[in-house]
Protein backbone atom coordinates (compact mmCIF):
# COMPACT_ATOMS: atom_id res chain seq x y z
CA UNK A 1 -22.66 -36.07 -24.24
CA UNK A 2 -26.02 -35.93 -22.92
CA UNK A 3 -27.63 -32.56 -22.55
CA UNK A 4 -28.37 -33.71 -18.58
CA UNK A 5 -24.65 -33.63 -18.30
CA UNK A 6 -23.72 -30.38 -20.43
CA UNK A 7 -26.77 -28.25 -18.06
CA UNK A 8 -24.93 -29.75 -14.96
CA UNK A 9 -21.47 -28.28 -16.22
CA UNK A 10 -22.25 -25.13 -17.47
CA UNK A 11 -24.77 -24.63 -14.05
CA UNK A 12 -20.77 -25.73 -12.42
CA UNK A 13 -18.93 -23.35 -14.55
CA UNK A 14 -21.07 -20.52 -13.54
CA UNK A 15 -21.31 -20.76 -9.52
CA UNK A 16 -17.26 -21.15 -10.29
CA UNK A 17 -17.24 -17.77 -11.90
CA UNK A 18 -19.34 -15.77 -9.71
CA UNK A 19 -16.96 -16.75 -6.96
CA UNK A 20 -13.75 -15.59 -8.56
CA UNK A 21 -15.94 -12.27 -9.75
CA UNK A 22 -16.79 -11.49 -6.41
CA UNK A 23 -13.67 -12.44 -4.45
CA UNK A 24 -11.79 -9.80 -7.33
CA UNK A 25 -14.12 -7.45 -6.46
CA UNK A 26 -13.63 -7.64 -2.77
CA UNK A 27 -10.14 -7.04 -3.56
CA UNK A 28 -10.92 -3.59 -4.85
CA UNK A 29 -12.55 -2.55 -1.09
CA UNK A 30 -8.90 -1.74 0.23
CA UNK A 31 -8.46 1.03 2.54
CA UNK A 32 -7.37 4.40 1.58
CA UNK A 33 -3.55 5.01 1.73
CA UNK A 34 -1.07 7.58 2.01
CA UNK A 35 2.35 8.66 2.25
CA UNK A 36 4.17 8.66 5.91
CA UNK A 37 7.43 9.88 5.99
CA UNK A 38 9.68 9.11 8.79
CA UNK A 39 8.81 5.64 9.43
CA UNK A 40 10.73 3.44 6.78
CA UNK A 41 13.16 0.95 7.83
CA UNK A 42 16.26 0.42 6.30
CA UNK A 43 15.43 -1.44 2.96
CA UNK A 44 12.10 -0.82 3.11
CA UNK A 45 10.97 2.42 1.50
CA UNK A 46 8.36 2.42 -0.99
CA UNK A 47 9.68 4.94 -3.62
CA UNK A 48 12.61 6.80 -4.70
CA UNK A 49 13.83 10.27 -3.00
CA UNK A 50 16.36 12.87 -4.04
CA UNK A 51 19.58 10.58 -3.23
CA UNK A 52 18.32 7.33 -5.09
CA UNK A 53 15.73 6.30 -7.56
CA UNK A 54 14.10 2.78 -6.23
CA UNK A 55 12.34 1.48 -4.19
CA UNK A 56 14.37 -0.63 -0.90
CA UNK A 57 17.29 1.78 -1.50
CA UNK A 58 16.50 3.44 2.21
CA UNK A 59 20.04 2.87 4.11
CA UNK A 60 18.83 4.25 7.35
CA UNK A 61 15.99 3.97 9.80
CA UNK A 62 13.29 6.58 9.59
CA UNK A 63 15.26 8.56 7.83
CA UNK A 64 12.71 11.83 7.02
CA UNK A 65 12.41 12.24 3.27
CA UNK A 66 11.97 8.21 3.13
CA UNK A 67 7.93 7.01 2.92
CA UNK A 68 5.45 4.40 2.97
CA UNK A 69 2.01 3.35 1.95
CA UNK A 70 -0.09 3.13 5.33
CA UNK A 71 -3.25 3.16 5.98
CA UNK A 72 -5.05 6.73 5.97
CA UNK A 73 -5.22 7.88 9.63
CA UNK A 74 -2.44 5.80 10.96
CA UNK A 75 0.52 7.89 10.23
CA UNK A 76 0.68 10.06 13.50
CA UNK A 77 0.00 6.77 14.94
CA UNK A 78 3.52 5.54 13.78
CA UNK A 79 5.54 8.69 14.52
CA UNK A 80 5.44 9.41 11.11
CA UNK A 81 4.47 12.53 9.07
CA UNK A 82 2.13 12.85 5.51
CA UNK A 83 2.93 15.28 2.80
CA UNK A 84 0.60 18.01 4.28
CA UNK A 85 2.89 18.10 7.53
CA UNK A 86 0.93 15.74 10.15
CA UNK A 87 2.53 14.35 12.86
CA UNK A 88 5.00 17.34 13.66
CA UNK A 89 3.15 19.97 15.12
CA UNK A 90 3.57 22.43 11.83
CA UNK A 91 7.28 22.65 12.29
CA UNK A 92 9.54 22.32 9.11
CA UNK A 93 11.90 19.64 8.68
CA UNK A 94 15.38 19.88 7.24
CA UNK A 95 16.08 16.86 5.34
CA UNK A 96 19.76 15.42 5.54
CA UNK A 97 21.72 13.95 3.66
CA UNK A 98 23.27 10.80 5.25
């Protein structure tokens, strides 16, 4: 192979590489999250809760002590409530058992 041909490659193999290294990096620029309680659908709860141990094991609606991920700052937005108590003016909840 002619060392014309091998500088051409590797010159290839690096422009290659600095793509995928920057698109992983862009990747890591995702918003912050946090829990909202209140808001999961049926089937679509991110984590376990006191009556069940998996995720997608919500059997109701917004049912209160079910979460999920969302996007810091968009939980009141949804209805919801975070772990500190946004969203429902202080008050406690009771949590049911359905």
């Amino acid at each position: 192979m002619s060392s014309r041909k091998t500088l051409l490659q590797s010159a290839i193999a690096g422009v290659v590489a600095l793509g995928i290294a920057q698109a992983a990096q862009a990747q890591d620029k995702s918003p912050e999250k946090e829990k909202c309680y209140g808001v999961a659908k049926a089937g679509q709860n991110d984590c376990g809760t006191a009556r069940h141990s998996c995720a997608g094991k919500a059997t109701k609606d917004n049912a209160p002590d079910e979460w999920k991920m969302v996007p810091k700052g968009t939980c009141e937005k949804l209805g919801g409530r975070t772990a500190s108590g946004g969203g429902d003016s202080g008050k406690s909840t009771k949590l049911r058992a359905y």
